[in-house]
Protein backbone atom coordinates (compact mmCIF):
# COMPACT_ATOMS: atom_id res chain seq x y z
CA UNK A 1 25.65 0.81 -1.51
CA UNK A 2 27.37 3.14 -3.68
CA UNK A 3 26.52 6.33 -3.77
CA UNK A 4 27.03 7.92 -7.39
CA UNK A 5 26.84 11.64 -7.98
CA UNK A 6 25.39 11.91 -11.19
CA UNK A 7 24.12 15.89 -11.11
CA UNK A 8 26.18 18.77 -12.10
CA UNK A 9 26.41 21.36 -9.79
CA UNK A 10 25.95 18.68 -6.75
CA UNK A 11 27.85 19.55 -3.59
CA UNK A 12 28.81 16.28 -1.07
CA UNK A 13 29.77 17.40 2.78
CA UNK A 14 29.75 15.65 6.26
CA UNK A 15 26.91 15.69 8.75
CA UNK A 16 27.74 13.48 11.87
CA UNK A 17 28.68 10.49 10.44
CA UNK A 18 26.48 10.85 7.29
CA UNK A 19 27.01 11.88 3.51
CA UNK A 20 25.22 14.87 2.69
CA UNK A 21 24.44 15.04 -0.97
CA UNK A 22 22.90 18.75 -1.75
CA UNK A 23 22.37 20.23 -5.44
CA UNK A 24 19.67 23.05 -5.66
CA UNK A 25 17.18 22.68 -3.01
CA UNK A 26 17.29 18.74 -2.88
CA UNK A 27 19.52 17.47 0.51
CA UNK A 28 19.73 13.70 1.16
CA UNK A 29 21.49 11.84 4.23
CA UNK A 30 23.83 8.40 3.67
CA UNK A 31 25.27 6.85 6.55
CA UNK A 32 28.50 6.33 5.75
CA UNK A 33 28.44 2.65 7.50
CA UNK A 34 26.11 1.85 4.42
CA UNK A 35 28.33 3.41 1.47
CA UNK A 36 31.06 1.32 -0.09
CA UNK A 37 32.05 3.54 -3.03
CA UNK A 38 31.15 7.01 -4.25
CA UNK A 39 31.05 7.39 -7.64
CA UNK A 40 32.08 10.98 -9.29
CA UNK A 41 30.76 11.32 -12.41
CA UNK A 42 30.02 14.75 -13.15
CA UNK A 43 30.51 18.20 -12.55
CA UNK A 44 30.31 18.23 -8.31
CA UNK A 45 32.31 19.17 -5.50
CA UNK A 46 33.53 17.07 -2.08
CA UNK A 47 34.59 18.23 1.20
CA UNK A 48 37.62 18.00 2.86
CA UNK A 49 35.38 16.47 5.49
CA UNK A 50 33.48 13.95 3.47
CA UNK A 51 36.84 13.49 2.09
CA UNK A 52 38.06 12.37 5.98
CA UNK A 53 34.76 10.29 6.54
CA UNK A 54 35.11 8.23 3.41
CA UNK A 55 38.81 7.37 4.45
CA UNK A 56 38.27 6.70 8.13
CA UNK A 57 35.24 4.19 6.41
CA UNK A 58 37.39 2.58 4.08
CA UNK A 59 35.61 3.91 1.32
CA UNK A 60 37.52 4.86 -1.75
CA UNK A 61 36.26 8.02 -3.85
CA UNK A 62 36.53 7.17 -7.67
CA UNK A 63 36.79 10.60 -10.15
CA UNK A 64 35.35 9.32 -13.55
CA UNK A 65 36.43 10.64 -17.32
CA UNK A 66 33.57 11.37 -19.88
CA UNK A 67 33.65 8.32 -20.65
CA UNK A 68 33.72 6.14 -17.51
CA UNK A 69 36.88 5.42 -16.62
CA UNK A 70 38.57 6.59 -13.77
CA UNK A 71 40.14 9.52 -13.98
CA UNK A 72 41.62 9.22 -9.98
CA UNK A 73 40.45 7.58 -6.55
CA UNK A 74 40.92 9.20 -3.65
CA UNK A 75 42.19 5.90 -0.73
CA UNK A 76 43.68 5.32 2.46
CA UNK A 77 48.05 4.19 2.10
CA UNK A 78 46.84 0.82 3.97
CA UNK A 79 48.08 -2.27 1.51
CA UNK A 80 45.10 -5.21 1.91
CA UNK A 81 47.24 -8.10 2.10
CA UNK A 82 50.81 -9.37 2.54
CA UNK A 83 53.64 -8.36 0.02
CA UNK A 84 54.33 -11.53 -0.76
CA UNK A 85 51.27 -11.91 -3.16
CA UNK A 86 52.55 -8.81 -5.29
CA UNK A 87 56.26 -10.21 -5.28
CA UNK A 88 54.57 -13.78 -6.60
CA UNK A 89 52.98 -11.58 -9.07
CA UNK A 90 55.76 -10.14 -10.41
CA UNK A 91 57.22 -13.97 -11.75
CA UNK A 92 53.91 -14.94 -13.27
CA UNK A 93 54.81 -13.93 -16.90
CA UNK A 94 57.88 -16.01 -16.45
CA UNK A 95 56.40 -18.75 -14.97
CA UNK A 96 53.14 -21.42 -16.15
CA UNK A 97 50.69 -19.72 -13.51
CA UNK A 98 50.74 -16.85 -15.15
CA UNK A 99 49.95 -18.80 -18.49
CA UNK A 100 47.42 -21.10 -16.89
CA UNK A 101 45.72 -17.99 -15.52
CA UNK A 102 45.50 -15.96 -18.66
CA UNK A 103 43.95 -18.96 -20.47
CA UNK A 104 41.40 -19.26 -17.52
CA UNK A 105 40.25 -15.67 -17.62
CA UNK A 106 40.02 -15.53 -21.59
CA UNK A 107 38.39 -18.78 -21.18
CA UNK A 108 35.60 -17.45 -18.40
CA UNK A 109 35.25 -15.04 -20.75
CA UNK A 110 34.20 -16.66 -23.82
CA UNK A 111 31.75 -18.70 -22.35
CA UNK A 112 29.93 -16.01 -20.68
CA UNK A 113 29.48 -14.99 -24.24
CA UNK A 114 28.18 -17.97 -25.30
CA UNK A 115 25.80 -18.28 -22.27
CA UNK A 116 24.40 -14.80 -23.19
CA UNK A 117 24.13 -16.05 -26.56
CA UNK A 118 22.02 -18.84 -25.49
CA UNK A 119 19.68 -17.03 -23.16
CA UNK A 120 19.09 -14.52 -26.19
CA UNK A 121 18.21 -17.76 -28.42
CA UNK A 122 15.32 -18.99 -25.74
CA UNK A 123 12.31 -18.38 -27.21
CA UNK A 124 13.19 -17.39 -30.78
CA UNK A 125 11.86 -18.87 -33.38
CA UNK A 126 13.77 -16.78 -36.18
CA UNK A 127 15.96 -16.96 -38.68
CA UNK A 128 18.50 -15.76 -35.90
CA UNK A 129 18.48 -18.97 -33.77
CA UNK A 130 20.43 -20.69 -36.37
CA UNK A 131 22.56 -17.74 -36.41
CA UNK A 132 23.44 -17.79 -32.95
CA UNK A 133 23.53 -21.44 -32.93
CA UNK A 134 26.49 -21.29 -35.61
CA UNK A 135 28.33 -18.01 -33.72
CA UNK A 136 28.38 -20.27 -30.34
CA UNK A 137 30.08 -22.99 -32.11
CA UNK A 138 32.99 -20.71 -33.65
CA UNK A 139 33.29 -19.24 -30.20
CA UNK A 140 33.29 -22.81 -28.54
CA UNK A 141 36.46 -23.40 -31.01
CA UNK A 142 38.36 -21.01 -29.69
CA UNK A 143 37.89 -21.66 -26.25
CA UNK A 144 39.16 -25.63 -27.22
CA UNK A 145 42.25 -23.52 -29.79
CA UNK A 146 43.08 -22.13 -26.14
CA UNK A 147 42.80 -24.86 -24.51
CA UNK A 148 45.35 -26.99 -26.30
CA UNK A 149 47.83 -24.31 -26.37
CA UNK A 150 50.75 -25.89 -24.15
CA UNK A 151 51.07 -25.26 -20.57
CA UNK A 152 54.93 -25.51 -21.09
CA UNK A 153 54.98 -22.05 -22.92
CA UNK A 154 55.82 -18.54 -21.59
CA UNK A 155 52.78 -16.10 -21.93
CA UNK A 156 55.30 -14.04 -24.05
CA UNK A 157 55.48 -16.99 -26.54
CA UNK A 158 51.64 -17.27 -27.06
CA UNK A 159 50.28 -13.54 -26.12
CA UNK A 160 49.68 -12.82 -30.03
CA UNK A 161 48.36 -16.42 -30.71
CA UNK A 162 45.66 -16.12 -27.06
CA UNK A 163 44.73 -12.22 -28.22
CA UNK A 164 43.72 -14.06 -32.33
CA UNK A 165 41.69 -16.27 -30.47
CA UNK A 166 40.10 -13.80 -28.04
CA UNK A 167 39.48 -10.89 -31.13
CA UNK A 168 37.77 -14.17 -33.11
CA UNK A 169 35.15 -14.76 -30.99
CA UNK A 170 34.85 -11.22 -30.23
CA UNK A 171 34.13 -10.30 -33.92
CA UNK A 172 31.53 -12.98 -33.67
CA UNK A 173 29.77 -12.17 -30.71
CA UNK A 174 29.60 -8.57 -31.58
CA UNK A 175 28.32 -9.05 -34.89
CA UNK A 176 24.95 -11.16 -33.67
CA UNK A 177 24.45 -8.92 -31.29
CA UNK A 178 23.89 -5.97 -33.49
CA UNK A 179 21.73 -7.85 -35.75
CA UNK A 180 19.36 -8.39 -32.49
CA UNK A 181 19.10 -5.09 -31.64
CA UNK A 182 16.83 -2.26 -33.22
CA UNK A 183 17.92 -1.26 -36.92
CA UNK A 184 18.88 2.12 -36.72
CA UNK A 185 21.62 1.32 -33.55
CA UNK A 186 23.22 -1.47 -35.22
CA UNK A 187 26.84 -1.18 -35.62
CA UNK A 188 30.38 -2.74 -36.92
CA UNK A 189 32.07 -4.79 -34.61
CA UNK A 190 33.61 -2.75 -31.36
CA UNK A 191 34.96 1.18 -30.93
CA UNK A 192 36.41 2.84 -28.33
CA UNK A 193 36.32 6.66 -27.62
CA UNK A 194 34.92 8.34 -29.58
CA UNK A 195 32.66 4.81 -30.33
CA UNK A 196 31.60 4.98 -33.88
CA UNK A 197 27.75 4.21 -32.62
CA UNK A 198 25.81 4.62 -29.91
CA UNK A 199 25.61 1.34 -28.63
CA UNK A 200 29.68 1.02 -28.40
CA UNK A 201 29.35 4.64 -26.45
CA UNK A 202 26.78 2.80 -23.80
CA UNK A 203 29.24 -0.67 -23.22
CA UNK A 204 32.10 1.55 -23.38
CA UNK A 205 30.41 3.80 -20.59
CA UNK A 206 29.72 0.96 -18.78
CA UNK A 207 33.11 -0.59 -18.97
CA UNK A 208 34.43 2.59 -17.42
CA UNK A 209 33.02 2.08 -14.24
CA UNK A 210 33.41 -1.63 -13.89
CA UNK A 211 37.29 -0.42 -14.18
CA UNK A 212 36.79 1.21 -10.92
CA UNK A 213 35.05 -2.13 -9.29
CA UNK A 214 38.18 -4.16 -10.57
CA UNK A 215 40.66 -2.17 -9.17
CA UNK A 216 38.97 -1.74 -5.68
CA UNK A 217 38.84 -5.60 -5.91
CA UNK A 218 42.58 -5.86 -6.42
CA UNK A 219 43.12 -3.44 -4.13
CA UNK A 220 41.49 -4.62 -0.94
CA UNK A 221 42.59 -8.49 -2.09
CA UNK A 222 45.96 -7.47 -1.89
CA UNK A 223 47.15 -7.73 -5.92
CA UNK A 224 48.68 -4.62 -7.75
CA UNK A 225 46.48 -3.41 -9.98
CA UNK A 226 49.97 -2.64 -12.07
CA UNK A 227 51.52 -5.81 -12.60
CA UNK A 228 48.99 -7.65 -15.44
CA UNK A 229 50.15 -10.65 -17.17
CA UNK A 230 48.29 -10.67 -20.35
CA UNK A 231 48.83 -7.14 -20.83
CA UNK A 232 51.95 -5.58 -21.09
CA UNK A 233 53.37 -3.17 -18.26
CA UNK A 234 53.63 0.54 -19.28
CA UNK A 235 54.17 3.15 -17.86
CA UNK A 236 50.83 4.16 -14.99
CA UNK A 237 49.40 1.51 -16.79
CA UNK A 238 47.06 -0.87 -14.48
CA UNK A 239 47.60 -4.13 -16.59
CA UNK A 240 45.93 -6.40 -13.89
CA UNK A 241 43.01 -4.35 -14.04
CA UNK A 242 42.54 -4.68 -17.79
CA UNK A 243 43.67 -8.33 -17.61
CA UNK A 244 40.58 -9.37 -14.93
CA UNK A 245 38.00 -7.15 -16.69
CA UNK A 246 37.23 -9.29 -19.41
CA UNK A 247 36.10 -11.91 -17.16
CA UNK A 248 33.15 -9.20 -16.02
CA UNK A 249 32.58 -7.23 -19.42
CA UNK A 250 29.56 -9.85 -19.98
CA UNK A 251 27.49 -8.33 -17.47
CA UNK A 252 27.52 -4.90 -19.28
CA UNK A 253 27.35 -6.40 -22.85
CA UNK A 254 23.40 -8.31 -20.85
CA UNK A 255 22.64 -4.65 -19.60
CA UNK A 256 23.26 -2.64 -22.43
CA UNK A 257 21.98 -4.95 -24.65
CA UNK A 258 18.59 -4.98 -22.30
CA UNK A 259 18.09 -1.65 -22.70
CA UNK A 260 18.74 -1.06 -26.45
CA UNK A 261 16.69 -4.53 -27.23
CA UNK A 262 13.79 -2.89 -24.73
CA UNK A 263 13.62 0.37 -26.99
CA UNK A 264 14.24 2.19 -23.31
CA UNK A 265 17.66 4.16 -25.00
CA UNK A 266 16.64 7.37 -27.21
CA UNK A 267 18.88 9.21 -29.90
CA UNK A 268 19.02 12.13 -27.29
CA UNK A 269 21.36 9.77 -24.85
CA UNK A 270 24.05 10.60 -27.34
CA UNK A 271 26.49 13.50 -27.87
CA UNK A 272 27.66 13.39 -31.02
CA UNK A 273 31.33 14.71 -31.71
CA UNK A 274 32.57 16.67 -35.08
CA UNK A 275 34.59 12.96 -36.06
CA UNK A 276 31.62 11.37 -36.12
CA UNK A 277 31.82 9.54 -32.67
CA UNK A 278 29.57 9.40 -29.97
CA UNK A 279 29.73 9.95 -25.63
CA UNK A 280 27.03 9.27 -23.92
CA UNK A 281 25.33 11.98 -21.98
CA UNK A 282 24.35 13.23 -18.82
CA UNK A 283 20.72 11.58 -19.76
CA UNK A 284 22.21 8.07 -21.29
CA UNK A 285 24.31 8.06 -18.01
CA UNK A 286 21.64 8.26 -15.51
CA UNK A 287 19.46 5.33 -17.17
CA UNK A 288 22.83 3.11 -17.61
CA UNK A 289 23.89 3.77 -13.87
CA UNK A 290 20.19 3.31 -12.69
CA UNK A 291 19.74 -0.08 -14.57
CA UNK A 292 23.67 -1.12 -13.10
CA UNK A 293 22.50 0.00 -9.62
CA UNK A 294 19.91 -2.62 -10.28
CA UNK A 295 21.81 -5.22 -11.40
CA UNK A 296 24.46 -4.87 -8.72
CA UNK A 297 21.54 -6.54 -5.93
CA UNK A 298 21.02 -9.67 -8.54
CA UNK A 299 21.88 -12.65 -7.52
CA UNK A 300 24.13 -14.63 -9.98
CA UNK A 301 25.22 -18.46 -10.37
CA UNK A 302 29.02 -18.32 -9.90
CA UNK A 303 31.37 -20.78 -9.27
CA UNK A 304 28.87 -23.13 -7.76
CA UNK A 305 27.55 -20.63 -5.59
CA UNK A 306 24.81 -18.03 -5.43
CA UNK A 307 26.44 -14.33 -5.47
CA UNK A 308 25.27 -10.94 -5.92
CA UNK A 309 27.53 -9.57 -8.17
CA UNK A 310 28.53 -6.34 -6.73
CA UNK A 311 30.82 -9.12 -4.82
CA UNK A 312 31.64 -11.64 -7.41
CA UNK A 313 34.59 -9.30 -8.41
CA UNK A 314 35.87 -8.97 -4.82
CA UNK A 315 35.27 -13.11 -4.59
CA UNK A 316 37.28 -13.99 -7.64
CA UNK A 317 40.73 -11.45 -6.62
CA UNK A 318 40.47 -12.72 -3.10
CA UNK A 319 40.40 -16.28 -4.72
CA UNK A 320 43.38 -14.99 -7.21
CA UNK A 321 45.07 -13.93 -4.68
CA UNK A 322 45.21 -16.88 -2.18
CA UNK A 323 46.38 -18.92 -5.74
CA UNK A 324 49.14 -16.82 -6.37
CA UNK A 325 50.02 -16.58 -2.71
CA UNK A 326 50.23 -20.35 -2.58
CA UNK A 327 51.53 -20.85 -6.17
CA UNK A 328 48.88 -22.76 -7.51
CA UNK A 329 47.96 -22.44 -10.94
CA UNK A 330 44.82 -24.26 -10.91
């Protein structure tokens, strides 16, 4: 479970071994054997002791910007794996696992965006189905462009050809989906913060906190959340986390998408800022994070198996890691 503090003015302390969430006159109880994450997205304050508990749990406290992202995480010093997994990963932009993996991931990627595509085109009997007949082909082309880009190249030779692809198919996806959704929220292609529209403010919100999942995953698998392959190292810059993302942002794109195509998200979600961009507020937040919370118990087809997908992250760096521990690409 995680427990996300979504109220300003909330104040989380330690009873026995249990959370206690307080804000006003409202106290609630979590056993801390039962939380796996607390979520800080607002205006609260933490105890020193519910700071202890979390640690002694293994439970990492995640501090999240206005817009979702996390701002810090408050973990135990304990490493989850071996080092020799985050030496291996420090070759694999020199090497063809690194390649192999990056054209994987984009891959994955891609055709989770056609499979949304297609379960949006069930059941239509539109002018749109022939529109996102057409916009699955051009995305299915890029997957086969990065395909047939050579195994014996250095990800530094073929980042800018692998990101053309990757925008493509992007700019198509992007573009049916705002013609599916209600007129007044549909938008131009993608924006980041400030987002240009409301519906770029909700993924964007929504990417934020599957940041958090993805490094947690990389974390307790053992991989540096530093040392990406697609994405260049910078300075405090977690490349591997923004690498592995775009294997997941699918999930949001179906849940924002939901709730926007459902008529449940209202102009008054939005705080609009004096350059004409948009954050979403306290109001927007609490239906986004209620209809995640949801989603995180759903069971998903992945990899052949039947996962719920708070775990398919954790799954796929685990299985990452054991590749790059034993060197295989594929």
């Amino acid at each position: 479970m995680k427990l996300i503090i979504n109220t300003p003015g909330t104040y989380v302390s330690k009873t026995g071994e249990c959370f206690k969430v307080k804000n006003n006159d409202t106290k609630q109880e979590y056993s801390a054997k039962k939380v796996e994450q607390i979520l800080m997205t607002t205006k609260a304050a933490l105890s020193t002791d519910a700071i202890e508990l979390a640690v002694e749990n293994n439970i990492d406290i995640v501090f999240l910007k206005r817009t979702g992202k996390p701002l810090a995480r408050v973990w135990h010093s304990k490493l989850g794996s071996i080092s020799t997994i985050r030496r291996n990963q420090l070759f694999l932009q020199e090497n063809t696992m690194g390649l192999e993996l990056v054209k994987e991931w984009i891959s994955i990627k891609m055709q989770n965006q056609i499979d949304h595509l297609k379960k949006l085109s069930k059941n239509r009997n539109d002018d749109k189905k022939e529109s996102i007949k057409e916009a699955i082909e051009k995305i299915n082309n890029q997957i086969e462009s990065i395909d047939n880009i050579s195994k014996n190249k250095s990800i530094e030779e073929v980042r800018g050809s692998i990101q053309g692809h990757e925008g493509s198919a992007s700019r198509v996806y992007f573009d049916i989906l705002s013609s599916l959704i209600p007129k007044e929220y549909r938008f131009k292609g993608r924006s980041k913060n400030p987002a240009k529209d409301e519906f770029n403010s909700m993924l964007n919100y929504g990417y934020g906190i599957m940041y958090s999942n993805v490094e947690r995953a990389c974390i307790l698998s053992g991989l540096d959340p530093y040392i990406g392959i697609m994405h260049t190292d910078n300075y405090n810059k977690k490349a591997l986390v923004f690498d592995l993302i775009e294997m997941y942002r699918v999930y949001i794109d179906e849940i924002v998408f939901k709730l926007f195509s459902t008529k449940k998200v209202k102009k008054s979600f939005f705080d609009e800022v004096e350059n004409g961009g948009f954050y979403l507020n306290q109001d927007g937040k609490k239906l986004l994070i209620s209809e995640y919370n949801e989603y995180l118990q759903k069971k998903i087809k992945h990899r052949g198996r039947n996962i719920e997908f708070q775990n398919i992250i954790q799954f796929d760096c685990h299985n990452i890691a054991n590749r790059i521990l034993k060197k295989e690409a594929i």
